[in-house]
Protein backbone atom coordinates (compact mmCIF):
# COMPACT_ATOMS: atom_id res chain seq x y z
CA UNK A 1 0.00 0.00 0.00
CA UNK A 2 1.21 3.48 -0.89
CA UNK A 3 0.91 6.43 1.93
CA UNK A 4 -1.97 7.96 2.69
CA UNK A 5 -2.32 11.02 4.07
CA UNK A 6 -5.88 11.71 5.58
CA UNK A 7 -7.70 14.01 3.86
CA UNK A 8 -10.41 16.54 5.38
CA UNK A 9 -14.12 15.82 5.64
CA UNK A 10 -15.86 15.93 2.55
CA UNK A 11 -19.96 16.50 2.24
CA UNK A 12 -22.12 13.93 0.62
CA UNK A 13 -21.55 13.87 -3.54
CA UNK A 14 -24.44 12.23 -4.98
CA UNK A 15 -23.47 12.61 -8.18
CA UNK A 16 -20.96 10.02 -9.68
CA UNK A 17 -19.53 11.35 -12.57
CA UNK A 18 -17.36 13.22 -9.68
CA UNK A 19 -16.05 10.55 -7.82
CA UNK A 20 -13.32 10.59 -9.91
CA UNK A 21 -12.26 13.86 -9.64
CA UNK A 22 -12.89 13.45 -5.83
CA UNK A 23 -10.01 10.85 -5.59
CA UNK A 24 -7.85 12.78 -8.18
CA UNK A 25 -6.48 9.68 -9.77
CA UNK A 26 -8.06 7.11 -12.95
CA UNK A 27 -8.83 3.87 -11.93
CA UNK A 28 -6.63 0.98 -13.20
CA UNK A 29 -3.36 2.81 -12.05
CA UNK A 30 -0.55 0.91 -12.95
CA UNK A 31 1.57 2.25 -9.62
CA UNK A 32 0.44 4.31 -6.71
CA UNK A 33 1.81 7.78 -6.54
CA UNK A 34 1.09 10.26 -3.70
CA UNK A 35 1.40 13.20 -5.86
CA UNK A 36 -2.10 12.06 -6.88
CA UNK A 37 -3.99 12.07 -3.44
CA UNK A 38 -7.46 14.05 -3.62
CA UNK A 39 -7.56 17.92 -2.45
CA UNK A 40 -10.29 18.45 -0.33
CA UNK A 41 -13.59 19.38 -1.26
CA UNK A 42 -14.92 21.94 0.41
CA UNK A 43 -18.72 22.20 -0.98
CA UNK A 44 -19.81 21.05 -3.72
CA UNK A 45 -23.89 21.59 -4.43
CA UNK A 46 -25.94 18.26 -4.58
CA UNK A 47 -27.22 17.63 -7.84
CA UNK A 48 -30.22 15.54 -6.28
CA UNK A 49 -31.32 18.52 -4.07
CA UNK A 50 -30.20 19.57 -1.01
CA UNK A 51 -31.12 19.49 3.13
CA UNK A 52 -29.95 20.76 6.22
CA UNK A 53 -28.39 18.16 7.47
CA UNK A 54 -25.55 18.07 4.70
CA UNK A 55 -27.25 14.62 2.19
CA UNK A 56 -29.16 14.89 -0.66
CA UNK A 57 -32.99 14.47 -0.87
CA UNK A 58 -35.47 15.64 1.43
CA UNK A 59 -36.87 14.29 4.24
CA UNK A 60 -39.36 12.50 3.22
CA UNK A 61 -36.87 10.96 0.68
CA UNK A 62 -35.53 8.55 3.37
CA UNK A 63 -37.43 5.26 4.13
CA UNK A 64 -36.34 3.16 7.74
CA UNK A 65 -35.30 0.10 6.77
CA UNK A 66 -34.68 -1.36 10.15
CA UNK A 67 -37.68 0.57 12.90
CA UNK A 68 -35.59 0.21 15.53
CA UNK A 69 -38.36 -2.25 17.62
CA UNK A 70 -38.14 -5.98 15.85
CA UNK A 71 -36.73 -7.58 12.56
CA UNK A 72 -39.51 -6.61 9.94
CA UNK A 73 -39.23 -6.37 7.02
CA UNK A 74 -35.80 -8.43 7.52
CA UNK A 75 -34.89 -12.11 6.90
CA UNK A 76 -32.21 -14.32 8.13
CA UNK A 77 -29.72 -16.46 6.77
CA UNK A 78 -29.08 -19.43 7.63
CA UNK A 79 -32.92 -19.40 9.61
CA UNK A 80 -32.59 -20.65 12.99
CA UNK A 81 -34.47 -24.13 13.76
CA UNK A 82 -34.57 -22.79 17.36
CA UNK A 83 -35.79 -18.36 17.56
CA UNK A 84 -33.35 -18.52 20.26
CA UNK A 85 -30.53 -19.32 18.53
CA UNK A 86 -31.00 -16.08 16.22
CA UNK A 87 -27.61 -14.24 16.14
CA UNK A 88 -30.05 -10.89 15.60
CA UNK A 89 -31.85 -9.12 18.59
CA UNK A 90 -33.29 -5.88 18.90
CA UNK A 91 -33.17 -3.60 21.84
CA UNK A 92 -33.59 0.08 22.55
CA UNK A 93 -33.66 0.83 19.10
CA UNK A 94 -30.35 -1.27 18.72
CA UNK A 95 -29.88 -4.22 16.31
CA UNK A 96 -27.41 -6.47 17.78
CA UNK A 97 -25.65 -9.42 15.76
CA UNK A 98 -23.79 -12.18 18.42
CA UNK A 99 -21.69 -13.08 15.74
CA UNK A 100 -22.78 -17.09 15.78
CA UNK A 101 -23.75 -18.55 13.79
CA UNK A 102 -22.21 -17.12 10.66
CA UNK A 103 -24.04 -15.89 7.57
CA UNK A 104 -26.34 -12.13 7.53
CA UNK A 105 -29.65 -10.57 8.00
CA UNK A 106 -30.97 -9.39 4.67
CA UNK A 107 -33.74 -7.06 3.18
CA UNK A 108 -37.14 -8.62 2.04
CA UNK A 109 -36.77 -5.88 -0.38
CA UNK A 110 -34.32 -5.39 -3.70
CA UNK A 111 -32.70 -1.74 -4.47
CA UNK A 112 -30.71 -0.87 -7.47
CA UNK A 113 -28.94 2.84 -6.90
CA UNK A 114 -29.40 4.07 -3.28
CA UNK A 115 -27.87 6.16 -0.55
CA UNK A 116 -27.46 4.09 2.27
CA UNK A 117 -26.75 4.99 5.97
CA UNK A 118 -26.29 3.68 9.31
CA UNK A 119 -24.17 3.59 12.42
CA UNK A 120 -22.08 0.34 14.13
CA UNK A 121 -20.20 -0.24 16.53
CA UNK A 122 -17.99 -2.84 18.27
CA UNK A 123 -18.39 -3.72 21.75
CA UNK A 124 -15.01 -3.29 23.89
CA UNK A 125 -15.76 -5.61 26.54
CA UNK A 126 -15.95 -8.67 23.47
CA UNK A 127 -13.12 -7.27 20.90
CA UNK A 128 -12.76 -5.78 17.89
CA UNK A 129 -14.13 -7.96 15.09
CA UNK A 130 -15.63 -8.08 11.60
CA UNK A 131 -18.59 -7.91 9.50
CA UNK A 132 -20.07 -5.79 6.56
CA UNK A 133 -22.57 -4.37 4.57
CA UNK A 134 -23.23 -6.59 1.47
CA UNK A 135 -24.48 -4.52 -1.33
CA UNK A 136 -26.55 -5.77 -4.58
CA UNK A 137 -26.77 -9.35 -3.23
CA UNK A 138 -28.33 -11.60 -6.12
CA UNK A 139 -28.54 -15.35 -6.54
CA UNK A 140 -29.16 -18.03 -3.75
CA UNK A 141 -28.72 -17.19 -0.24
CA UNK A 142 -25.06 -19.00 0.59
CA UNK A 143 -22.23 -17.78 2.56
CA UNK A 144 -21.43 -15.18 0.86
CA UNK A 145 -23.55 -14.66 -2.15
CA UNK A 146 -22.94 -12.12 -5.16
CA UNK A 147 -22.48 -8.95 -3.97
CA UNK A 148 -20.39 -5.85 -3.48
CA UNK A 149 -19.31 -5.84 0.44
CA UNK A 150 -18.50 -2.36 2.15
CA UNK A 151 -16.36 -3.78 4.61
CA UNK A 152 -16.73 -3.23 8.59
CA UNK A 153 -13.86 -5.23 9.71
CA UNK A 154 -11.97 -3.06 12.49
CA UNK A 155 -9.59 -0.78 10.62
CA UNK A 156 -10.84 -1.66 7.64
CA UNK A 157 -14.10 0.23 6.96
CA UNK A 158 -14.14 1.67 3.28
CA UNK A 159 -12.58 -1.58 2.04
CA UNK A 160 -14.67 -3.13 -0.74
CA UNK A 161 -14.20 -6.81 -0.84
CA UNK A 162 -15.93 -8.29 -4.35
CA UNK A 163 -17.93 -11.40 -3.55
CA UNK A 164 -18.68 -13.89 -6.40
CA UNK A 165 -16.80 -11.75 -9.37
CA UNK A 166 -19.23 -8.81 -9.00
CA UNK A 167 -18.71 -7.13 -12.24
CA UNK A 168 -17.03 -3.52 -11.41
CA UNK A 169 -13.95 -1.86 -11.47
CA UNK A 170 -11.30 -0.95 -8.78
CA UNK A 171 -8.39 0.70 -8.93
CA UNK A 172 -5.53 -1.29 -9.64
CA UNK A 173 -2.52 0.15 -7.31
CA UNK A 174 -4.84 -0.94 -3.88
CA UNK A 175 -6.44 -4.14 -5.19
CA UNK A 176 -5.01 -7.48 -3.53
CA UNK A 177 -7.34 -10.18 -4.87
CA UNK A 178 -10.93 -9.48 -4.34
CA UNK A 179 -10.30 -6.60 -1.91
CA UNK A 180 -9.65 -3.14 -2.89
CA UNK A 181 -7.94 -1.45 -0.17
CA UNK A 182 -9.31 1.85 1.11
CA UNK A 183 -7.96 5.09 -0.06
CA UNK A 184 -6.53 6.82 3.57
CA UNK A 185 -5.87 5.40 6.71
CA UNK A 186 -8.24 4.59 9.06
CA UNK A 187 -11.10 6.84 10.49
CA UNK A 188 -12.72 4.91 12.66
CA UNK A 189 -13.60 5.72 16.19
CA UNK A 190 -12.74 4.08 19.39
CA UNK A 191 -14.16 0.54 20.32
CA UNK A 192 -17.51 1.35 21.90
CA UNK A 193 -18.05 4.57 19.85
CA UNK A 194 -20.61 5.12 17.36
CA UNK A 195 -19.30 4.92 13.49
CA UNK A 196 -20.98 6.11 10.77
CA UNK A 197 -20.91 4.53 7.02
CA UNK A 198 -22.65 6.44 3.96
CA UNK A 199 -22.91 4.27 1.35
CA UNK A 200 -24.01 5.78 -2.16
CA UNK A 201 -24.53 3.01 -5.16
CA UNK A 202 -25.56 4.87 -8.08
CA UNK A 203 -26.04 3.15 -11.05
CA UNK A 204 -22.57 2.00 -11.98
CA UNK A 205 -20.76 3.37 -9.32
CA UNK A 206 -19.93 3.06 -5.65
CA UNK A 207 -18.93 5.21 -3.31
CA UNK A 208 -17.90 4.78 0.41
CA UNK A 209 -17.96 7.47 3.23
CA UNK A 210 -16.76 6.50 6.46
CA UNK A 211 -17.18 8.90 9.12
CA UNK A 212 -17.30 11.71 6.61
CA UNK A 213 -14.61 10.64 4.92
CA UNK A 214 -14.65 9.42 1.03
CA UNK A 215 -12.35 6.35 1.82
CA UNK A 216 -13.15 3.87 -1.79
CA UNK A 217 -14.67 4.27 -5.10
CA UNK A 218 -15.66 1.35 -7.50
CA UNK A 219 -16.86 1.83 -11.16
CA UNK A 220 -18.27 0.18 -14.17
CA UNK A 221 -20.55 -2.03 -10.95
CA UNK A 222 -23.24 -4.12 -12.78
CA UNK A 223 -26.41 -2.42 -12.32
CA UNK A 224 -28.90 -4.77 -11.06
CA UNK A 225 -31.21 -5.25 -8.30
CA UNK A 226 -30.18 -7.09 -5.72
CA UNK A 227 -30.95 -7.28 -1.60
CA UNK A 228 -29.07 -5.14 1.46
CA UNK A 229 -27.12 -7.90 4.13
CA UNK A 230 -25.40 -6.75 7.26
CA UNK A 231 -23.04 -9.66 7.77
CA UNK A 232 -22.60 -12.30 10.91
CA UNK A 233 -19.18 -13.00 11.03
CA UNK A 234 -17.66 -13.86 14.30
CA UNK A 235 -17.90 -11.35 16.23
CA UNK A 236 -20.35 -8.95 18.11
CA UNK A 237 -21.66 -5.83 16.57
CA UNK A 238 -24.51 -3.62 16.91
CA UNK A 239 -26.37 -1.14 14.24
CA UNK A 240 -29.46 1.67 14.56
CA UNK A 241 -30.09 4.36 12.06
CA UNK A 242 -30.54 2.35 9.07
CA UNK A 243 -32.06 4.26 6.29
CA UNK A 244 -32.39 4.38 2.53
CA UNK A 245 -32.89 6.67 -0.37
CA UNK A 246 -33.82 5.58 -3.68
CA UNK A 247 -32.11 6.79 -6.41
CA UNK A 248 -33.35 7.22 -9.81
CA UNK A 249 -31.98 3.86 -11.68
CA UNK A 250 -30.48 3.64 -15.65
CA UNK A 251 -32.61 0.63 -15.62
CA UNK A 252 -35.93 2.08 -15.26
């Protein structure tokens, strides 16, 4: 990996054509060069329309997808033969995940180009651990189907790990395999402290915002619908604030 310097907190760009300009390099670099890290933005208008509280879209824009109170609306993979084996519990508005068995909650529901958001957090009692945000997900349920993962492993938020050959396109200098490497060093907070991951998949391309921060782009993503997973993987990690705003889709 090539040094990164961390950049300053950029707002919300919904519009993709920019990501590219935002990370002030082409994709499919054939060698990593510092010179070429992103200036920061300071504002940039929204193409999508604008709110208060620095996204795009109003309010009314933004659907719940988990209500903070039980799993509507929500499925889980593998299903439990016994409810109280379910890795998933809700309380206080909190999902939790105990990590066993392995596999991920998903949507009932398929989305194309969205902004996604929500918070996690690791507990610091139990450990840093791992998980992530499964993007796209399309075929039979198995662990892991096709998908685009934004990863949540500690340290590594704004990774994007390609499950199943996802057709897209990384950039070359911080791919290893099927994970693409995130663009600065971590952002994350301290064990126990709320994190926050804004996840924008328009039409082709994907963009990552940890914290703020712009930390991965992928391009040239197959544009399909496909479910939302948060993954079970080993360890224990909790969620609230999930939301979701369409976006308008090449497909439609």
């Amino acid at each position: 990996m090539h040094d990164r310097t961390h950049p300053n907190q950029v707002s919300l760009i919904s519009s993709a054509p920019l990501c590219a300009a935002l990370l002030g390099v082409g994709f499919l670099a054939s060698a990593p060069n510092p010179s070429l890290a992103p200036e920061p933005v300071a504002a940039v208008a929204p193409s999508r329309g604008a709110t208060t509280t620095g996204t795009t879209g109003t309010t009314a824009d933004w659907v719940d997808l988990f209500n903070g109170k039980d799993l509507s609306a929500w499925k889980v993979f593998p299903q439990p033969k016994d409810p109280a084996a379910n890795p998933w519990t809700v309380l206080d508005g909190v999902l939790s995940c105990a990590g066993q068995p392995v596999g991920y909650i998903q949507t009932e529901k398929t989305y194309e180009s969205f902004e996604l958001e929500l918070d996690w957090r690791f507990d610091p009692a139990k450990g840093a651990g791992n998980s992530g945000v499964l993007l796209r997900v399309v075929g039979e349920d198995q662990v892991w189907p096709n998908s685009m993962e934004a990863q949540l492993h500690s340290e590594n938020a704004g990774d994007i790990w390609n499950i199943g050959e996802f057709p897209a396109r990384m950039d070359a200098a911080r791919t290893q395999g099927r994970r693409t490497v995130k663009n600065y060093d971590t952002n994350e907070k301290p064990l126990g402290e709320w994190n926050h991951y804004k996840i924008v998949f328009d039409g082709p391309t994907l963009m990552l915002f940890v914290n703020g921060t712009l930390q991965n782009v992928a391009t040239h993503c197959e544009v399909v619908p496909g479910r939302l997973a948060l993954q079970s993987e080993g360890a224990h990690i909790q969620f609230r604030n999930i939301r979701l705003k369409e976006l308008p889709s090449p497909s439609r």
